[in-house]
C-alpha atoms as a PDB file:
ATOM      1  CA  UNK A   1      10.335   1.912  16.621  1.00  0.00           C
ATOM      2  CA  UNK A   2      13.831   2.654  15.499  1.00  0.00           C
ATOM      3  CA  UNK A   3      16.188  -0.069  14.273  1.00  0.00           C
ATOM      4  CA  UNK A   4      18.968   0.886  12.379  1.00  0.00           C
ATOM      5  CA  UNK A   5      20.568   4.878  13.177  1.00  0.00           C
ATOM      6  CA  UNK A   6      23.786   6.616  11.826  1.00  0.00           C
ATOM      7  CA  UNK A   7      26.655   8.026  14.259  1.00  0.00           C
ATOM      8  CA  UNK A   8      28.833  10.423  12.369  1.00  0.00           C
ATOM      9  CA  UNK A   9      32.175  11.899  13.972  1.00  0.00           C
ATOM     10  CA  UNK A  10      32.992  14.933  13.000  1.00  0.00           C
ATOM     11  CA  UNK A  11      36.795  16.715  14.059  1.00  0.00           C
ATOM     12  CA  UNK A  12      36.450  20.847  13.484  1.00  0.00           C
ATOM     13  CA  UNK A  13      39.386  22.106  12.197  1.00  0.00           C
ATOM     14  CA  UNK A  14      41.417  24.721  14.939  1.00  0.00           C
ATOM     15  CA  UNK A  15      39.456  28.108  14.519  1.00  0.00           C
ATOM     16  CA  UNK A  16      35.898  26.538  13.068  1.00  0.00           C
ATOM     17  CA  UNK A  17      34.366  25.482  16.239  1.00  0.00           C
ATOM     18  CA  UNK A  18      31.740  27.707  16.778  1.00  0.00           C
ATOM     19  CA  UNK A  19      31.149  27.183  12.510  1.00  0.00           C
ATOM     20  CA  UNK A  20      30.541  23.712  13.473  1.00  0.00           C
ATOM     21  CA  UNK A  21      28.462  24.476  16.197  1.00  0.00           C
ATOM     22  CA  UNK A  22      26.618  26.669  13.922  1.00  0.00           C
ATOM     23  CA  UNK A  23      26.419  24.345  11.118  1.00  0.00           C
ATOM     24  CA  UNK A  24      25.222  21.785  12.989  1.00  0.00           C
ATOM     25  CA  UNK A  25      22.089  23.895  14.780  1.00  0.00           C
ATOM     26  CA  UNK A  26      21.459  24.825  11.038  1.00  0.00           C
ATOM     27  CA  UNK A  27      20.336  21.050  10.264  1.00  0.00           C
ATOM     28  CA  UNK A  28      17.623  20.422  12.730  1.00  0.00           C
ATOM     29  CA  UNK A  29      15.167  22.392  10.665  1.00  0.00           C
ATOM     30  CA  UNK A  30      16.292  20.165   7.610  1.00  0.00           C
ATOM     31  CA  UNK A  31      15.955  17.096   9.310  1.00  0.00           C
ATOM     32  CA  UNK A  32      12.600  17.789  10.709  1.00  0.00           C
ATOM     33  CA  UNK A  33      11.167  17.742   6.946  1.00  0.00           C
ATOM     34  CA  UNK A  34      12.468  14.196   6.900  1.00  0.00           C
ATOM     35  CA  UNK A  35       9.659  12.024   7.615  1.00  0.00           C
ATOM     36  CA  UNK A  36      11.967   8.666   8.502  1.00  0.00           C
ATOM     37  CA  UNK A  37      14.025  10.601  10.674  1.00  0.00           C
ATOM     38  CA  UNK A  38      12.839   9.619  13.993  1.00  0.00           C
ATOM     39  CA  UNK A  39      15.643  10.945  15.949  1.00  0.00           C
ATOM     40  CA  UNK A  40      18.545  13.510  15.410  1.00  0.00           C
ATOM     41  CA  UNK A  41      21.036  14.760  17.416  1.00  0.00           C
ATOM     42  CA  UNK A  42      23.786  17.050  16.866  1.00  0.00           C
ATOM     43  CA  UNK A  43      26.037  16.601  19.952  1.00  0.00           C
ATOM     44  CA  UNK A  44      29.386  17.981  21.003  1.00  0.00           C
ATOM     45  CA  UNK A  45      31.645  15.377  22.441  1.00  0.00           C
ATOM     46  CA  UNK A  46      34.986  17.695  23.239  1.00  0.00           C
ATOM     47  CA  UNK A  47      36.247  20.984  22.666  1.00  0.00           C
ATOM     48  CA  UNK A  48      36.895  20.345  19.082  1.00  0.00           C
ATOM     49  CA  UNK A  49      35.079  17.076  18.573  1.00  0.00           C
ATOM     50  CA  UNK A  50      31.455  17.237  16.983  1.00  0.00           C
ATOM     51  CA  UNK A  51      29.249  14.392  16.213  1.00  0.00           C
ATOM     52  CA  UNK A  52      25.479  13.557  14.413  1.00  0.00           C
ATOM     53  CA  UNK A  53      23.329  10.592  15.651  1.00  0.00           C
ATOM     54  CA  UNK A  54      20.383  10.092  14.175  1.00  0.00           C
ATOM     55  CA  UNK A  55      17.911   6.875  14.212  1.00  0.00           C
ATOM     56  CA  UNK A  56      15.227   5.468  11.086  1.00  0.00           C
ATOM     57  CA  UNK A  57      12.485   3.097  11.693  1.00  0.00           C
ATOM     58  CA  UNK A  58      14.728   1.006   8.765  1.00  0.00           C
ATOM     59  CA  UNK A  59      17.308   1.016   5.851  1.00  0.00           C
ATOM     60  CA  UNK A  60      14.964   2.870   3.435  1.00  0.00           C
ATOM     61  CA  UNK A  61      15.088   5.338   6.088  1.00  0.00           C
ATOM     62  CA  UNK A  62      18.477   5.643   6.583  1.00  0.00           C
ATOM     63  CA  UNK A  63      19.051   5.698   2.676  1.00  0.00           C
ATOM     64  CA  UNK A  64      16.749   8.424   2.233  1.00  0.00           C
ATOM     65  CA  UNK A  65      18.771  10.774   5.116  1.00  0.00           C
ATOM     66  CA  UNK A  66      21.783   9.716   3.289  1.00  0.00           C
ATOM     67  CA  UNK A  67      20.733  11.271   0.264  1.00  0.00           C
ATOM     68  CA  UNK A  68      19.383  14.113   1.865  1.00  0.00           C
ATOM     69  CA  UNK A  69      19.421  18.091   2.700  1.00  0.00           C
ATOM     70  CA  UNK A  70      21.672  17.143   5.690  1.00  0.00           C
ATOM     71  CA  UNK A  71      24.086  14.523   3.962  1.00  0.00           C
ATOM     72  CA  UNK A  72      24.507  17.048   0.882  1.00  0.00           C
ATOM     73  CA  UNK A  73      25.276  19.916   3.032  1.00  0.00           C
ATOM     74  CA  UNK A  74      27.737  18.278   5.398  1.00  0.00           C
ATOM     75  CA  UNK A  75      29.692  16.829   2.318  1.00  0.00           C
ATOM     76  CA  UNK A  76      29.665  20.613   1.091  1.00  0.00           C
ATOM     77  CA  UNK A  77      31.618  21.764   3.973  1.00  0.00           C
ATOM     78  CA  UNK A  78      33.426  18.995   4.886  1.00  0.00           C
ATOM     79  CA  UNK A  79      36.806  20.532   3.163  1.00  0.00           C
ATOM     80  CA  UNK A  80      35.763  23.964   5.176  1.00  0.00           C
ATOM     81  CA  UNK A  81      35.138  22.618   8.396  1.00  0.00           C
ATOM     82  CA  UNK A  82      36.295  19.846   9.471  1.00  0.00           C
ATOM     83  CA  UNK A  83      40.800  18.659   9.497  1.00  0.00           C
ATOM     84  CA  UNK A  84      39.620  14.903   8.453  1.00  0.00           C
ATOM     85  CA  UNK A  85      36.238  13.628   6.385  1.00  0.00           C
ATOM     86  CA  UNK A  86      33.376  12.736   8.554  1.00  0.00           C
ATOM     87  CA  UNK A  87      33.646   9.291   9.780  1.00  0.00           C
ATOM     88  CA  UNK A  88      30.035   7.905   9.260  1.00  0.00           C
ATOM     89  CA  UNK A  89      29.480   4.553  10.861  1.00  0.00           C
ATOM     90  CA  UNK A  90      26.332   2.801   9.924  1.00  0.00           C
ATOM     91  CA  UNK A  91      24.670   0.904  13.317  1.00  0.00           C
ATOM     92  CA  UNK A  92      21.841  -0.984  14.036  1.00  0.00           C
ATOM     93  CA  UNK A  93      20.077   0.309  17.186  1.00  0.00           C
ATOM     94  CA  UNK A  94      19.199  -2.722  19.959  1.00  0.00           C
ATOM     95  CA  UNK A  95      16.945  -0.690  22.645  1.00  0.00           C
ATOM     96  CA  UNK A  96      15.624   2.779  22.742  1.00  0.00           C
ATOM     97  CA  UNK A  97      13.281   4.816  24.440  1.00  0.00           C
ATOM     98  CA  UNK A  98      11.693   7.854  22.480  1.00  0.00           C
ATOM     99  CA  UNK A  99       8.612   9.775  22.829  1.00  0.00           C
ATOM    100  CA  UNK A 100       5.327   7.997  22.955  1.00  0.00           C
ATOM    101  CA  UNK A 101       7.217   4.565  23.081  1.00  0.00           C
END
């Protein structure tokens, strides 16, 4: 079960859409080496508006993605990408339905 999750905005600068797009298809293989990282999602919420949510089964989970492949990388490009930093809100997770729950 998960209980705690992450929910990261993410703004692309005008012109680096599709590199968001891009970077953010690039994570999922990252993320699946991750064994506390139940779920991950990299979503698009407008035109130019981008967004990560992922869920752990607890905080050592969600400390170990922090310090992760993904985390790292996203810092990396933040300056490149995005026209603000990611805005990374820590949440705790109240009800969820995933596979084989």
């Amino acid at each position: 079960m998960v209980k705690v999750a992450l929910l990261v905005r993410l703004e692309a600068k005008p012109g680096k859409e599709n590199d968001v797009e891009q970077f953010l298809l690039s994570g999922l293989p990252l993320v699946e080496a991750e064994p506390a990282t139940t779920a991950w999602f990299g979503i698009r919420l407008g035109p130019s508006t981008f967004g990560i949510f992922d869920a752990f089964p607890d905080e050592s989970g969600r400390q170990a993605h922090l310090g992760g492949k993904v985390a790292a990388a996203l810092m990396a490009k933040a300056g490149e990408l995005f026209s603000s930093p990611p805005s990374i809100e820590k949440v705790d997770v109240l009800a969820a339905k995933l596979p084989g729950s």
